[in-house]
Protein backbone atom coordinates (compact mmCIF):
# COMPACT_ATOMS: atom_id res chain seq x y z
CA UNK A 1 -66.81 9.84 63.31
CA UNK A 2 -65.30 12.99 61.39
CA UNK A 3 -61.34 12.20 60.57
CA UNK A 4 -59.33 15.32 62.40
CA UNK A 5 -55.99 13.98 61.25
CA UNK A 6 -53.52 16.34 59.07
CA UNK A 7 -54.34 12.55 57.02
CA UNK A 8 -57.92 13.47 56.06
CA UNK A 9 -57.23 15.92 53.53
CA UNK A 10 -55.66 12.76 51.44
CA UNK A 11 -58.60 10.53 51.99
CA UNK A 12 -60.67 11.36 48.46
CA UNK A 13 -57.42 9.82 47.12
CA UNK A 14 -57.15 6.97 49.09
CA UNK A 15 -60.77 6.10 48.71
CA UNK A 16 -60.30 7.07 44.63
CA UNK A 17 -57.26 4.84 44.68
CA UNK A 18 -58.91 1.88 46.50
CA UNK A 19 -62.05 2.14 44.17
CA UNK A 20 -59.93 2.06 40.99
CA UNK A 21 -57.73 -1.09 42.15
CA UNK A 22 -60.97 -3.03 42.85
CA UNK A 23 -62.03 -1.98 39.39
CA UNK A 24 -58.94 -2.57 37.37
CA UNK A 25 -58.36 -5.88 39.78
CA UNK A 26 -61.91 -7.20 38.94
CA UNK A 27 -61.44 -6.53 34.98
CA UNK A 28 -58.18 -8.18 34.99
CA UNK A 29 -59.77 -10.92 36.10
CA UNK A 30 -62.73 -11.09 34.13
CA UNK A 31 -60.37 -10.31 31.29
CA UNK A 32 -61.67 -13.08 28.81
CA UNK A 33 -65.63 -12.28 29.70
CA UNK A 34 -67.94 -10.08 27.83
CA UNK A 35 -68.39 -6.20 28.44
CA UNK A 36 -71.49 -6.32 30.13
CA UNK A 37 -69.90 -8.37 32.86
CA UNK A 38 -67.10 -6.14 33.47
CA UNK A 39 -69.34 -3.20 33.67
CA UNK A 40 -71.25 -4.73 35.90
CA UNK A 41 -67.61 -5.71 38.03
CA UNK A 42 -66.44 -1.95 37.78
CA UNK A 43 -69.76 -0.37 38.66
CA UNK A 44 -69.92 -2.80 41.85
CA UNK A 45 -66.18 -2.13 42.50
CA UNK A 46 -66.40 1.70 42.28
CA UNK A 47 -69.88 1.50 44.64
CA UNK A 48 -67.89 -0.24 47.17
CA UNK A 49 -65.12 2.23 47.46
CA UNK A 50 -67.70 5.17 47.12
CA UNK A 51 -69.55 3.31 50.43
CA UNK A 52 -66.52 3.78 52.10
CA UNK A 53 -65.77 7.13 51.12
CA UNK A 54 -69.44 7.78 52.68
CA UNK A 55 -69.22 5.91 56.06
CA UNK A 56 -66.25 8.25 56.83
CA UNK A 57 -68.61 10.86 57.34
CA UNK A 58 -66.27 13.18 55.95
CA UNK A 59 -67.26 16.65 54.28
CA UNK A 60 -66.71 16.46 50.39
CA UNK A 61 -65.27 13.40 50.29
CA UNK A 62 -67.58 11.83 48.10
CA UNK A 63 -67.49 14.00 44.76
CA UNK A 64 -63.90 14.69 45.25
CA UNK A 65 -63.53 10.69 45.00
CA UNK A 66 -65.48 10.74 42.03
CA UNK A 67 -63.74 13.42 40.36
CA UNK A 68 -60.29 11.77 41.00
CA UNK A 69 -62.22 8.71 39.96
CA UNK A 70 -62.88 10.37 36.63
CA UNK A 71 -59.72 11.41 35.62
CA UNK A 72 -58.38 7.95 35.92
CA UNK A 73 -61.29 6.37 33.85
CA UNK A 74 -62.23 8.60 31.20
CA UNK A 75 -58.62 8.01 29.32
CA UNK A 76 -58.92 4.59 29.55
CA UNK A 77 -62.67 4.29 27.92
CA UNK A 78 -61.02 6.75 25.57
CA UNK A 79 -58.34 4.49 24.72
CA UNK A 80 -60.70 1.39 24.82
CA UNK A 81 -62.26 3.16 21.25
CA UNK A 82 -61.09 1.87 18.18
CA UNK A 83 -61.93 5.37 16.52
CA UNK A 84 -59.72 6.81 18.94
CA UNK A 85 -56.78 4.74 18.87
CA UNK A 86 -56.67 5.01 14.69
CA UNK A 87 -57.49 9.37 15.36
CA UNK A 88 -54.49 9.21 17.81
CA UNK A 89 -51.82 7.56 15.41
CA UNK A 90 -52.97 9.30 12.44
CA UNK A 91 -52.49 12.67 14.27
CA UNK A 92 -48.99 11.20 15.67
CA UNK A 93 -47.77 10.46 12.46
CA UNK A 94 -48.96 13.75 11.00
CA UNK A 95 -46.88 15.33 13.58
CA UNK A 96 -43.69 13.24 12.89
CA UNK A 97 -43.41 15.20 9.79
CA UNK A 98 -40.90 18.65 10.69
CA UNK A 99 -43.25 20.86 9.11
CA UNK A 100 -45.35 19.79 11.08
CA UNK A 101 -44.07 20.00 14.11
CA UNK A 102 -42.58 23.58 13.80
CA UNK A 103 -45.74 24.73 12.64
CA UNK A 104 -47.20 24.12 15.71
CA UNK A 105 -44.10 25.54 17.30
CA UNK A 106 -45.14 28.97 15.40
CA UNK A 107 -48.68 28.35 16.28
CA UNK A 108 -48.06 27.80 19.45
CA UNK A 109 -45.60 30.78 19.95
CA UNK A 110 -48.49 33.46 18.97
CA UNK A 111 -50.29 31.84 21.05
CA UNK A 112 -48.60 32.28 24.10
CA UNK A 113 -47.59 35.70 23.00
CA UNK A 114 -51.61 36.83 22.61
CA UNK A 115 -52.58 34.98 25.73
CA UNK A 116 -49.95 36.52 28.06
CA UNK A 117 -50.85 40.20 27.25
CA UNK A 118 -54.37 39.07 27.01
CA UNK A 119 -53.24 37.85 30.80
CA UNK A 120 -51.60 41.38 31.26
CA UNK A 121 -53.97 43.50 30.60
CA UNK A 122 -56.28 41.65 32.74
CA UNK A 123 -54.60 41.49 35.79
CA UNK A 124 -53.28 45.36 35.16
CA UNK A 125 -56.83 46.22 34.89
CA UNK A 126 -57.77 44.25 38.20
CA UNK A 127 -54.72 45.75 39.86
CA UNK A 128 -55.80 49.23 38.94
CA UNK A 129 -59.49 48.42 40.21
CA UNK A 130 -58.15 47.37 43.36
CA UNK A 131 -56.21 50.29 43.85
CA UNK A 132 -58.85 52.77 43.07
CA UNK A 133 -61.24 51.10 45.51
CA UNK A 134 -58.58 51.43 48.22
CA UNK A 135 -58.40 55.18 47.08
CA UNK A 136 -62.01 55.42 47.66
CA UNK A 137 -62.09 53.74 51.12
CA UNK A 138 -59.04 55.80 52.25
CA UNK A 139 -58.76 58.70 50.62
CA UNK A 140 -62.59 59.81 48.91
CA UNK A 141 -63.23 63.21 48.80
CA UNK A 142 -65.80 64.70 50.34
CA UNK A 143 -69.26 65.68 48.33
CA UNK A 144 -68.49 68.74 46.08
CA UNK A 145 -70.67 71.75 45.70
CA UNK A 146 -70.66 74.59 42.84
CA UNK A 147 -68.49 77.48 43.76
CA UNK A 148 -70.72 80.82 43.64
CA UNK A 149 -69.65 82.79 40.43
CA UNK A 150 -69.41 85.80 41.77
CA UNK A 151 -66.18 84.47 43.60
CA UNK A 152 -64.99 82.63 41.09
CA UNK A 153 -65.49 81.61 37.55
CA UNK A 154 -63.24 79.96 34.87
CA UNK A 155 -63.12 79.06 31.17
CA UNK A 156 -61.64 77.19 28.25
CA UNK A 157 -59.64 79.41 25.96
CA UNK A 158 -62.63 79.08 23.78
CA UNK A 159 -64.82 80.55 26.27
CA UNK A 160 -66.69 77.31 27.62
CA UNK A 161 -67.54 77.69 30.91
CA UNK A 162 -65.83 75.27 33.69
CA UNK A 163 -67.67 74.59 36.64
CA UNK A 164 -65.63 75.28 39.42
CA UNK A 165 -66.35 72.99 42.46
CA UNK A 166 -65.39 73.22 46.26
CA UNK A 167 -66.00 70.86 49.33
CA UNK A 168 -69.02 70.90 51.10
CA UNK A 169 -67.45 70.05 54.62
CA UNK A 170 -63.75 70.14 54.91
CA UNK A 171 -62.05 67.22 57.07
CA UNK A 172 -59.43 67.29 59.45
CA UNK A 173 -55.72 66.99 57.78
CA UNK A 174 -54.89 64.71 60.56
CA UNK A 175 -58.06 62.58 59.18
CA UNK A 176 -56.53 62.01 55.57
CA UNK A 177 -52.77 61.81 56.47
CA UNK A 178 -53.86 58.88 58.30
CA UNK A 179 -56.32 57.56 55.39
CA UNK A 180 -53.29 58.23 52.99
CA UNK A 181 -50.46 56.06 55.25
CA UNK A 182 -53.05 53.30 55.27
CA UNK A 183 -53.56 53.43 51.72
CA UNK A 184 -49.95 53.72 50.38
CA UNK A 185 -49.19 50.44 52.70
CA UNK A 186 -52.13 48.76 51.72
CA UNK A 187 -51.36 49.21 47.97
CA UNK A 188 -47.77 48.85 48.56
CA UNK A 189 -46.47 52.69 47.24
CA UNK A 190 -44.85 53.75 50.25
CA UNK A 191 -41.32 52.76 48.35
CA UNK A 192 -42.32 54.10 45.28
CA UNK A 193 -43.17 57.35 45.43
CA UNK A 194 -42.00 60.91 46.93
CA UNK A 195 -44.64 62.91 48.78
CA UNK A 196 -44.67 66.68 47.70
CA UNK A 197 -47.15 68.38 49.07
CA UNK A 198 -49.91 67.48 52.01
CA UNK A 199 -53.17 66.19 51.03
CA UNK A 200 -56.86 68.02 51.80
CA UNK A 201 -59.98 68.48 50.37
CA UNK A 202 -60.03 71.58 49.01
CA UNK A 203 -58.95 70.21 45.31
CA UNK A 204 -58.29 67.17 43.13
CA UNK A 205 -55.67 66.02 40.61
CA UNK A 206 -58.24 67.78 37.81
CA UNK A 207 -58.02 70.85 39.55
CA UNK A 208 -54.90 70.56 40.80
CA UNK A 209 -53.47 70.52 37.19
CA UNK A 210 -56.01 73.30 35.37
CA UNK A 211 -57.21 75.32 38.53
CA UNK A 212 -53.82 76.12 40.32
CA UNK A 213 -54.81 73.84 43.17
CA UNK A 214 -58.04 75.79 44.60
CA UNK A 215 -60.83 73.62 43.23
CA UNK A 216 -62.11 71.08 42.27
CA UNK A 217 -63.07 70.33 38.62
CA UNK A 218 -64.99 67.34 37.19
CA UNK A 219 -63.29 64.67 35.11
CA UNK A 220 -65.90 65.33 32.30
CA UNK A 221 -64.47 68.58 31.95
CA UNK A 222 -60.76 67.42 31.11
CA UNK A 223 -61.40 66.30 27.87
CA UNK A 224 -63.52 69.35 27.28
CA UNK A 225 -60.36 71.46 28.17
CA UNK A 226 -57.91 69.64 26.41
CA UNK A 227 -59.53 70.23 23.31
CA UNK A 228 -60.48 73.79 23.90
CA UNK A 229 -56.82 74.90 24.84
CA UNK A 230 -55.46 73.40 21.84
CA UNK A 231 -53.41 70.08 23.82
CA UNK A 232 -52.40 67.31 21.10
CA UNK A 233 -51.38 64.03 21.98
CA UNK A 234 -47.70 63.38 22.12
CA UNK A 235 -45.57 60.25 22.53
CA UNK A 236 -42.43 61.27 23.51
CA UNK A 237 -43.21 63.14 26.96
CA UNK A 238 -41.39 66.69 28.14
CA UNK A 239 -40.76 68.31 31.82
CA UNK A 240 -44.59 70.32 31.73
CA UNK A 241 -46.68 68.25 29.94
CA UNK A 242 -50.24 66.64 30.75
CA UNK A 243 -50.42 63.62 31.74
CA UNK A 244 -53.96 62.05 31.98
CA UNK A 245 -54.36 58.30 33.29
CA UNK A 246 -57.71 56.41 32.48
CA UNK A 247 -59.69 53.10 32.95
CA UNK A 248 -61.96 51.27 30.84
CA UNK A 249 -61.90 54.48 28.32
CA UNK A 250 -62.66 57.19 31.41
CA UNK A 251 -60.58 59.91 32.68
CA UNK A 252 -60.03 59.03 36.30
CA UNK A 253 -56.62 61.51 37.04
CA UNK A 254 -54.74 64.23 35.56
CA UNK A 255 -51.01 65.35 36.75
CA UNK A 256 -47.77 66.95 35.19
CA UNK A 257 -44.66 65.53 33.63
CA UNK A 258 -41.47 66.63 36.12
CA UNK A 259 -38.06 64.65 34.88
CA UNK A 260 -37.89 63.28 31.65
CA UNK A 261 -34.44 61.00 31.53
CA UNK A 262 -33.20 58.65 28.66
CA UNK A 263 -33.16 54.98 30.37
CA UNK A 264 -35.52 56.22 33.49
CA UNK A 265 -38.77 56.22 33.85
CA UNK A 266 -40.81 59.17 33.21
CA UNK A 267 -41.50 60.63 36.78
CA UNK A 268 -44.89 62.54 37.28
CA UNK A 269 -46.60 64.68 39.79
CA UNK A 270 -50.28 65.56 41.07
CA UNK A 271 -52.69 65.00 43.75
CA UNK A 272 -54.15 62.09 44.46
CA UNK A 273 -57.71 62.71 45.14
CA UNK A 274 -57.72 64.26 48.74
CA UNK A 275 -54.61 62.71 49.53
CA UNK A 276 -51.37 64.36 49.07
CA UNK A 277 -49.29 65.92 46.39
CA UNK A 278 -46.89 62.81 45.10
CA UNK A 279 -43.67 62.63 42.56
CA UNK A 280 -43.67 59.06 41.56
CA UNK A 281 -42.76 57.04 38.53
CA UNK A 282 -45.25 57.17 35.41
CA UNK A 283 -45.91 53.21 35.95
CA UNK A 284 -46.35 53.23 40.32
CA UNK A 285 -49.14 54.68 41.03
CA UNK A 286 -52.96 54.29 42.07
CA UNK A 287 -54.33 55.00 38.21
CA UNK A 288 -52.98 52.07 36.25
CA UNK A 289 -50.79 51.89 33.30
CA UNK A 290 -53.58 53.60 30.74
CA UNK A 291 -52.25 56.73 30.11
CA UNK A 292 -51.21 59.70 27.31
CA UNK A 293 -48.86 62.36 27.27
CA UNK A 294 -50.34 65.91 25.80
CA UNK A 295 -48.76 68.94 25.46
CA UNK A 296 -50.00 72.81 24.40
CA UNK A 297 -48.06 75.84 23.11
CA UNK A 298 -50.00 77.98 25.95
CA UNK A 299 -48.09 79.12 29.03
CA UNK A 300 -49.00 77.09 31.77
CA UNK A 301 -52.25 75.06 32.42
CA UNK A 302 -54.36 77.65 34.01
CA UNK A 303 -57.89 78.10 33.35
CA UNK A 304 -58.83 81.19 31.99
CA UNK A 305 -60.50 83.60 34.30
CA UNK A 306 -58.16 82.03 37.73
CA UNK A 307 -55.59 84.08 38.99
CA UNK A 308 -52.24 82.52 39.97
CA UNK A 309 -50.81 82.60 43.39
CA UNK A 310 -47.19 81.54 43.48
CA UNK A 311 -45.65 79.30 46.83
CA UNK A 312 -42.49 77.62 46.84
CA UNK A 313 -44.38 73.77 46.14
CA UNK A 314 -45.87 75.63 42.95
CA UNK A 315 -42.85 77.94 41.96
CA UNK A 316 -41.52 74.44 41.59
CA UNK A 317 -44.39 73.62 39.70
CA UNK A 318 -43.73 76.38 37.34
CA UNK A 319 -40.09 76.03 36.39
CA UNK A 320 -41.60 72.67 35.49
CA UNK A 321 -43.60 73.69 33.02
């Protein structure tokens, strides 16, 4: 019969426990006999309490026994070995001297210190996975279309062309404000960051930040545009610059420095995918921690060949930049 006692969850031990008395009991005993004897002793001894462990009829029991089993055994053969006995004082009397010891210390210091960012940037890259596959259960965009160039075409300041995109079915608002409250709850932003504008599917961060909010734009084509307007990398962030997040070495979302304060953190804006407009701190967001600052001596971050259309969210925009 199956144990359904809040007990059951100990028995592996108990059974472990039992197994290794009988064992240690039966050696004790057959203290002054040879070692085949006492193998024999133990291996009977441990077979008994694994019987047991196996007429309970419990699932698991049995190699959780033996694992507990093994923990308590394997130091003692270790310490049953000459070799390892003299291996174990010479290393403790190594360590008695202070130079030693500190040098461990040291050792052990860099250690921790390499591990934990190693430890870091794993989990930040996990967390940032996480939140992009909420983004894409909540707040995906839908499939994207070229825009016909006789409406509409745009360029780098060196004269590349920019594929302008637009939706190919444009949802309900009511559809992604409700995608977007899920998501910031589910991801734990609500707190963190100030909604500025509504969400839709019209545009995305890209061309949010280089097509004055009116289509979309591929992430292949930021790097492509940073280079071609003449943006350099900066360190030390203004109110107007780029700021473009990415993970595992690709571009994933673009937006705009706002506030720039000494002993604050650096608070950015842009559209997250087809959810809303959002002011938030550099570090709370759905993109990660991966990202650089650039900045360009040309007015604004327009595409060349778009016309501007001023609104109060983006004359806000402006005195921004």
């Amino acid at each position: 019969m199956m144990p359904t006692t809040h007990f059951s969850q100990y028995l592996p031990a108990v059974c472990a426990g039992l197994g290794l008395f009988l064992a240690g009991g039966a050696n004790l005993l057959l203290l002054r006999r040879g070692l085949g004897v006492k193998v024999i002793a133990t291996v009977l001894a441990l077979g008994a309490a694994t019987a047991l462990a196996a007429s309970l009829d419990y699932p698991g029991i049995v190699p959780d026994m033996l694992r507990i089993v093994a923990v308590g055994l394997v130091p003692l053969l270790f310490m049953g070995s000459r070799r390892f006995v003299v291996a174990t004082s010479t290393f403790l009397h190594t360590v008695h001297s202070p130079a030693v010891r500190y040098g461990l210390v040291t050792v052990a210091g860099i250690g921790i210190a390499i591990g934990s960012v190693i430890l870091f940037d794993r989990a930040d890259k996990k967390s940032t996975e996480d939140s992009m596959a909420e983004m894409l259960i909540y707040g995906e965009a839908s499939p994207s279309v070229p825009v016909d160039s006789t409406r509409a075409r745009a360029a780098t300041d060196r004269g590349t062309t920019v594929v302008l995109k637009e939706p190919s079915v444009i949802r309900e608002d009511a559809r992604i404000a409700s995608g977007e409250e899920r998501f910031l709850a589910s991801a734990h932003l609500t707190d963190q960051v100030i909604r500025k504008g509504q969400g839709g599917d019209q545009s995305n961060c890209h061309g949010w930040v280089f097509a004055d909010g009116k289509f979309r734009l591929s992430p292949d084509d930021v790097q492509l545009i940073l280079d071609d307007n003449g943006y350099r990398a900066v360190f030390k962030p203004r109110p107007g610059d780029v700021i473009v997040y990415r993970t595992n070495g690709t571009i994933t979302h673009s937006g705009v420095v706002r506030y720039v304060t000494e002993g604050q953190p650096v608070l950015v804006e842009g559209k997250w995918g087809a959810l809303g407009i959002f002011l938030h701190p550099v570090d709370k967001s759905a993109y990660g921690t991966d990202y650089s600052y650039y900045r360009s001596s040309r007015p604004g971050h327009l595409l060349a060949g778009l016309q501007k259309t001023t609104t109060p969210g983006e004359a806000y925009s402006m005195q921004g930049e």
